[in-house]
N, C-alpha and C. Protein backbone atom coordinates (compact mmCIF):
# COMPACT_ATOMS: atom_id res chain seq x y z
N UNK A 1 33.94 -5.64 34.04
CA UNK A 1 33.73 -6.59 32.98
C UNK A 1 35.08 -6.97 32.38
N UNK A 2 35.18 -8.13 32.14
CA UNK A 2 36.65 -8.70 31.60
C UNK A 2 36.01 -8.04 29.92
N UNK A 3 37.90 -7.87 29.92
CA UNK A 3 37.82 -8.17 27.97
C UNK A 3 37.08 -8.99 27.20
N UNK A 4 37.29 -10.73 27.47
CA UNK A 4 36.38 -11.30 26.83
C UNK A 4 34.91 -10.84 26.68
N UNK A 5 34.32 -11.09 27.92
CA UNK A 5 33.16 -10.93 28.48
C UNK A 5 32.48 -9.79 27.66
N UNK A 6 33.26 -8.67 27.17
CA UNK A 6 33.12 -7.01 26.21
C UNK A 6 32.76 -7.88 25.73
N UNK A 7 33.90 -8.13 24.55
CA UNK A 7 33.91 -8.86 22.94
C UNK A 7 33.11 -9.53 23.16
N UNK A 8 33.13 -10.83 23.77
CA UNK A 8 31.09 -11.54 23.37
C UNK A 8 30.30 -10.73 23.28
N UNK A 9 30.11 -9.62 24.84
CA UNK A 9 28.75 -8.97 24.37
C UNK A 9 28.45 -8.12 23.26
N UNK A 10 29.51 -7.71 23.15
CA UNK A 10 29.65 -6.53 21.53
C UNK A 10 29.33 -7.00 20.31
N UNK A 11 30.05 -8.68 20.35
CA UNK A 11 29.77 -9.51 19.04
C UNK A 11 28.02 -10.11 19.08
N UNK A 12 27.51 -9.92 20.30
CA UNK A 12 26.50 -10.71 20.53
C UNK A 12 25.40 -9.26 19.92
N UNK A 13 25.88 -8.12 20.54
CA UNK A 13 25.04 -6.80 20.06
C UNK A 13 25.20 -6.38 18.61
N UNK A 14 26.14 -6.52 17.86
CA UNK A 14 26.07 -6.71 16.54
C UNK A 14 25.63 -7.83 16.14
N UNK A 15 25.02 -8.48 16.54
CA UNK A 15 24.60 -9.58 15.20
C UNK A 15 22.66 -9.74 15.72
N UNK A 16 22.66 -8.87 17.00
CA UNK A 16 20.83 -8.56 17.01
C UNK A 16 20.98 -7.41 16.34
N UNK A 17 21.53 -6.44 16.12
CA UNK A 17 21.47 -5.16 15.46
C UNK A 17 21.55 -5.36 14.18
N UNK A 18 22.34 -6.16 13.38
CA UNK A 18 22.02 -6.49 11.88
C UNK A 18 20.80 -7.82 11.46
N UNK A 19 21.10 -8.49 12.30
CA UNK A 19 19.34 -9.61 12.43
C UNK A 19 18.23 -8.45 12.29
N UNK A 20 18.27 -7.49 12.92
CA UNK A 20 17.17 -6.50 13.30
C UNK A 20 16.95 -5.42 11.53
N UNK A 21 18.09 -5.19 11.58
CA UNK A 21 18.35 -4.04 10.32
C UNK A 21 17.88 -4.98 8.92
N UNK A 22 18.62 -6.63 8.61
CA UNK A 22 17.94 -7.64 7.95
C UNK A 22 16.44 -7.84 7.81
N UNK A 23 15.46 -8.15 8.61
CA UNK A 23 14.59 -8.40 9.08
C UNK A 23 13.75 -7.00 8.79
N UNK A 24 14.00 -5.77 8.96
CA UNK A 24 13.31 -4.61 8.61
C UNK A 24 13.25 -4.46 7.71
N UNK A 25 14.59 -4.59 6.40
CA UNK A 25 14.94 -4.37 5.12
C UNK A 25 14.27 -5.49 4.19
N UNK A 26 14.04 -6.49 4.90
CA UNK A 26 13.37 -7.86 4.33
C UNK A 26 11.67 -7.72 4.39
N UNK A 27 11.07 -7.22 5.59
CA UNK A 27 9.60 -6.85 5.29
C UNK A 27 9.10 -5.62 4.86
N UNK A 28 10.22 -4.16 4.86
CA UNK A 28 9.64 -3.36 4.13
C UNK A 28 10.13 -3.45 2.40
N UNK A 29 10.92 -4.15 1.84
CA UNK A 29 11.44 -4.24 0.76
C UNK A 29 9.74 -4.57 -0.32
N UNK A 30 9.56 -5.55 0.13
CA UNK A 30 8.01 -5.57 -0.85
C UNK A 30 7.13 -5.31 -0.72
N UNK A 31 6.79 -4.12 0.70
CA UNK A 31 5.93 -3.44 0.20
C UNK A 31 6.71 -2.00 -0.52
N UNK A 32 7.44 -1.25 -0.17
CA UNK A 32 8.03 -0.09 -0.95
C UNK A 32 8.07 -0.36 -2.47
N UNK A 33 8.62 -1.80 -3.01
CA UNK A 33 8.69 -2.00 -4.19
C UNK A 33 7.31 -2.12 -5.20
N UNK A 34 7.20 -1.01 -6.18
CA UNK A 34 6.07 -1.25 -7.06
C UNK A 34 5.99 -2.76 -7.98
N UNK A 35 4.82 -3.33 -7.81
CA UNK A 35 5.16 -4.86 -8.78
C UNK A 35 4.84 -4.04 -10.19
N UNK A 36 6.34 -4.97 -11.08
CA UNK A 36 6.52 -4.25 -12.99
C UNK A 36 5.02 -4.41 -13.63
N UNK A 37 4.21 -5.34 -12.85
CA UNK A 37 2.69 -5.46 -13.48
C UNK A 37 1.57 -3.83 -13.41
N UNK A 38 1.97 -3.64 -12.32
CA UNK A 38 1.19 -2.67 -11.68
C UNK A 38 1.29 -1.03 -12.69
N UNK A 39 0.18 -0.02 -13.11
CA UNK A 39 0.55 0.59 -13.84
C UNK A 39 -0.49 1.85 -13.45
N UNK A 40 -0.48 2.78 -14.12
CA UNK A 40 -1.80 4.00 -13.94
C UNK A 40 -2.99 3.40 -14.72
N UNK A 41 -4.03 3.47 -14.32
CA UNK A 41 -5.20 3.34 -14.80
C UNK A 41 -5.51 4.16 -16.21
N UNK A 42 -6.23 3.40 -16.99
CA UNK A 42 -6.73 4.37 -17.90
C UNK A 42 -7.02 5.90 -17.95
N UNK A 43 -7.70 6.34 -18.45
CA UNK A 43 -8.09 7.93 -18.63
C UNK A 43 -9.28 7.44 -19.04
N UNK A 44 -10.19 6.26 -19.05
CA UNK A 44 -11.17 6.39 -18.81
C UNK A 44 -11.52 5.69 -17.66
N UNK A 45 -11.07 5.52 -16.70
CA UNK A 45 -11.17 4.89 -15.16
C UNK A 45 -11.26 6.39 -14.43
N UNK A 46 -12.37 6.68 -13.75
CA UNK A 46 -12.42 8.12 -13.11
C UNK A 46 -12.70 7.91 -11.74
N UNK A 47 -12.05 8.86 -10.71
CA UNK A 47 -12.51 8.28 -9.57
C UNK A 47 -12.60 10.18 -8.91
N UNK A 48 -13.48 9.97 -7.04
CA UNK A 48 -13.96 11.01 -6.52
C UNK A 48 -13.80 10.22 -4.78
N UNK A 49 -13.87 11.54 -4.05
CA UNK A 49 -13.90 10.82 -2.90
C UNK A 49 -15.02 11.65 -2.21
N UNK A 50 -15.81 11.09 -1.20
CA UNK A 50 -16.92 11.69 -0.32
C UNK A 50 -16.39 11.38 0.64
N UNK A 51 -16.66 12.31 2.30
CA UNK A 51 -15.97 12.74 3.35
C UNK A 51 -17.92 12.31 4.60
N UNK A 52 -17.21 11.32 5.28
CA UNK A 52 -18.37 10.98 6.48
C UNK A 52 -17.96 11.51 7.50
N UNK A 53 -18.82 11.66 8.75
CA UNK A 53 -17.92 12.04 10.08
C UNK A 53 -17.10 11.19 10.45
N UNK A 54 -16.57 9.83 10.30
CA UNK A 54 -15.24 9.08 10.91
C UNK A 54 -14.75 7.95 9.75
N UNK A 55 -15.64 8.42 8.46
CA UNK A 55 -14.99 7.58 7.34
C UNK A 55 -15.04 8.33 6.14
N UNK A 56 -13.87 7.66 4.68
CA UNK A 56 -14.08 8.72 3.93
C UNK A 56 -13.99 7.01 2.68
N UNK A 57 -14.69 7.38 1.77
CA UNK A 57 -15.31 6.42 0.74
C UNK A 57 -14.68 6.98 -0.70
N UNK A 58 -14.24 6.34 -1.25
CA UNK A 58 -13.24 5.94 -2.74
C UNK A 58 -13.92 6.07 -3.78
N UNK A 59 -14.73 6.19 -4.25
CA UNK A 59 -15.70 5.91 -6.13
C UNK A 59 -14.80 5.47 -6.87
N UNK A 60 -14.77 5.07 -7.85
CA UNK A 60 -13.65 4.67 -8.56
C UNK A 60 -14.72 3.94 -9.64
N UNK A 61 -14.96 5.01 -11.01
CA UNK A 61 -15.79 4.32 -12.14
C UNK A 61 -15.14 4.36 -13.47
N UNK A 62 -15.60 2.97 -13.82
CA UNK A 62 -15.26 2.49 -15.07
C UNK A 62 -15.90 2.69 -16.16
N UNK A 63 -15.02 3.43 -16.93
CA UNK A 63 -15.96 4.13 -18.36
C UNK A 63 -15.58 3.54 -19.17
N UNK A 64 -14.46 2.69 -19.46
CA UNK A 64 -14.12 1.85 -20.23
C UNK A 64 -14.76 0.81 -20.92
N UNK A 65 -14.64 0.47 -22.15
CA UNK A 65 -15.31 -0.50 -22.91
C UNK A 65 -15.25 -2.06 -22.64
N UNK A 66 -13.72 -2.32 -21.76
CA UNK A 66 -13.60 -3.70 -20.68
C UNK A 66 -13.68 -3.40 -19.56
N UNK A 67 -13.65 -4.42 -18.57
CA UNK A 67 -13.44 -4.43 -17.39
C UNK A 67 -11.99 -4.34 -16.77
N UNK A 68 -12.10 -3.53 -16.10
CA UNK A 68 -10.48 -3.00 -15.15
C UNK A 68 -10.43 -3.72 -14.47
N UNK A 69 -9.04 -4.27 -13.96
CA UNK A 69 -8.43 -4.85 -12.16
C UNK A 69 -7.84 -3.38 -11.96
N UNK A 70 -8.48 -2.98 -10.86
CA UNK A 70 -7.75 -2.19 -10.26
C UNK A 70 -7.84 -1.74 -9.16
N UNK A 71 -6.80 -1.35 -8.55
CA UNK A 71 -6.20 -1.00 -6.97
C UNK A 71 -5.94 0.62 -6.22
N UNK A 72 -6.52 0.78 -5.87
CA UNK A 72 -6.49 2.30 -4.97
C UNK A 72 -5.44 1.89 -3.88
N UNK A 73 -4.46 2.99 -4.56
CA UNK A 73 -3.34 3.49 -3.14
C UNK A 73 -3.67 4.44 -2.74
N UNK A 74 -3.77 4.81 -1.08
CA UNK A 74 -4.19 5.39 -0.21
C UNK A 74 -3.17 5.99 0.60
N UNK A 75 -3.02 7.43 0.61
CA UNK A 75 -1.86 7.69 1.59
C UNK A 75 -2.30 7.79 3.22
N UNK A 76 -2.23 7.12 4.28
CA UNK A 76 -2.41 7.78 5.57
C UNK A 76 -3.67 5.81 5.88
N UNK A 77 -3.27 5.39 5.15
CA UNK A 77 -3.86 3.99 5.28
C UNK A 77 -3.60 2.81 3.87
N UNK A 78 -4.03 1.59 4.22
CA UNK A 78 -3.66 0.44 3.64
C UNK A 78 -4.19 0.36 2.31
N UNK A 79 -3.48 0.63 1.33
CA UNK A 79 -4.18 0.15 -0.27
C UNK A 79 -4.72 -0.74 -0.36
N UNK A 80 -6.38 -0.59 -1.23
CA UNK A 80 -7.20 -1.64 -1.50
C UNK A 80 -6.78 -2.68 -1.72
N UNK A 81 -7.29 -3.70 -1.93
CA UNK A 81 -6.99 -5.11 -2.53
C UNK A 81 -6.79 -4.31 -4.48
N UNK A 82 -6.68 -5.47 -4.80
CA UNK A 82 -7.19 -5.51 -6.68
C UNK A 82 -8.75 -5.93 -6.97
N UNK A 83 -9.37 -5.36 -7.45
CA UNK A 83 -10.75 -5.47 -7.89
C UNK A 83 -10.84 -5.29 -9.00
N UNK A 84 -12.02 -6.14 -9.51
CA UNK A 84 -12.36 -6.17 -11.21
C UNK A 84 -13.81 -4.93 -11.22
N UNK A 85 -13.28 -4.51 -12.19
CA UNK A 85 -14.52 -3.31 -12.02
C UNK A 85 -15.57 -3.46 -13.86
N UNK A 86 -16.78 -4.23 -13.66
CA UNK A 86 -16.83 -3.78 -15.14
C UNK A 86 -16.98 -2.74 -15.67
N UNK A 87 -17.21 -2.33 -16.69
CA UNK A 87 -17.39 -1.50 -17.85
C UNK A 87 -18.71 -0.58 -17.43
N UNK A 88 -18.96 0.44 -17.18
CA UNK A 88 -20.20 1.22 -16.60
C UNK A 88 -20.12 1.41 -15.05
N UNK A 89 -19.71 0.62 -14.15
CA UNK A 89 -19.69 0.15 -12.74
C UNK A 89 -19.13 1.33 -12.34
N UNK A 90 -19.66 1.54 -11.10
CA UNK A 90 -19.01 2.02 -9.62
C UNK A 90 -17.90 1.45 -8.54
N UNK A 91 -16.96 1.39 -8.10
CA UNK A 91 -16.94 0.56 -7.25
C UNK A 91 -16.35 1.36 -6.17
N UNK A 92 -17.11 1.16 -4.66
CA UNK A 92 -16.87 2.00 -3.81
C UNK A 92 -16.29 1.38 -2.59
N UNK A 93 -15.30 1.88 -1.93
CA UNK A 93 -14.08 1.46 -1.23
C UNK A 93 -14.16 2.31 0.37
N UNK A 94 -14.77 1.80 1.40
CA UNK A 94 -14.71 3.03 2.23
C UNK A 94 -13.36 2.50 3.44
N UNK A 95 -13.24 3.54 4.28
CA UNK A 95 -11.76 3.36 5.41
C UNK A 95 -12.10 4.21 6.13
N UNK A 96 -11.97 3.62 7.43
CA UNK A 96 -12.48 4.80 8.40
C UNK A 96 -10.94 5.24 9.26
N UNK A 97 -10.46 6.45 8.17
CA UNK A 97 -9.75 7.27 8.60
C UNK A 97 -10.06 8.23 7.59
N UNK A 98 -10.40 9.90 8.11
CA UNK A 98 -10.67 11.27 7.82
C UNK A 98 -9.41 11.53 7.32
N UNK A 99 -8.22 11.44 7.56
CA UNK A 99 -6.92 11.64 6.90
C UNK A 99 -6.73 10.95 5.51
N UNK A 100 -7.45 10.01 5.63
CA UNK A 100 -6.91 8.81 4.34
C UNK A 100 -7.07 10.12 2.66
N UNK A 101 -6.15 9.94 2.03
CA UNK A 101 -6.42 10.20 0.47
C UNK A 101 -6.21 9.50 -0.72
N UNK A 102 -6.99 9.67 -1.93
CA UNK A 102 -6.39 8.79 -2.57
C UNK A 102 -4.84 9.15 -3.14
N UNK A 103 -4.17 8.13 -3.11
CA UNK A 103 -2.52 8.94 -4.43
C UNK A 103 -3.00 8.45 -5.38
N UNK A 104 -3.38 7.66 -5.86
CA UNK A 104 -3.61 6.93 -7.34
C UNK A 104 -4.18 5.63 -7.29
N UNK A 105 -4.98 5.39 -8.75
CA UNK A 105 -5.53 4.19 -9.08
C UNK A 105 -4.95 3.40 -9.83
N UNK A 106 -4.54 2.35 -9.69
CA UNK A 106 -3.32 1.55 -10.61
C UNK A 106 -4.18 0.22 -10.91
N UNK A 107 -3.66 -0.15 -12.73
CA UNK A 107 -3.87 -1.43 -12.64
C UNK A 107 -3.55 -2.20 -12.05
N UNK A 108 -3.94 -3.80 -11.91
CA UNK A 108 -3.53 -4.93 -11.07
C UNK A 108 -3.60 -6.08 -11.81
């Protein structure tokens, strides 16, 4: 390989290797980042989980005097959407992964 011929390819392999490192840092950046909206749920928002043979299901009830938005993060799978939960309500969330747990219920 000539000299040149290096240097292009070297310059050509650094700039897919930082395109690449860019591009990773650019789609995991918002999900890692918590949005400043997002917060812990009340202490009267209570939640439980029940265990199926290939799925495991979320409860998540509202004892509160309003209605909650709120979001279940899940470790070992994809956090709920945001849901409005009223005041008395259940709201039940299932995922069929046996690993899944909840980490926390956050406003939205």
């Amino acid at each position: 390989m000539t000299g040149k011929l290096r240097k292009a390819m070297s310059t050509r392999k650094a700039r897919v290797v930082g395109a690449l490192a860019l591009g990773v840092a650019t789609v995991t950046a918002p999900i890692a980042a918590s949005p400043a909206w997002a917060g812990t749920a009340p202490s009267c928002v209570d939640w439980w989980t029940t265990y199926g043979t290939v799925s495991v299901t979320f409860h998540v009830e509202n004892d509160c005097s309003t209605t909650q938005r709120l979001k279940i993060q899940i470790s070992y799978h994809v956090d709920s959407g945001c849901e409005s939960v009223k005041s008395g309500y259940v709201w039940s969330y299932t995922v069929y992964n046996t690993a899944s747990r909840i980490q926390n219920v956050v406003t939205c």
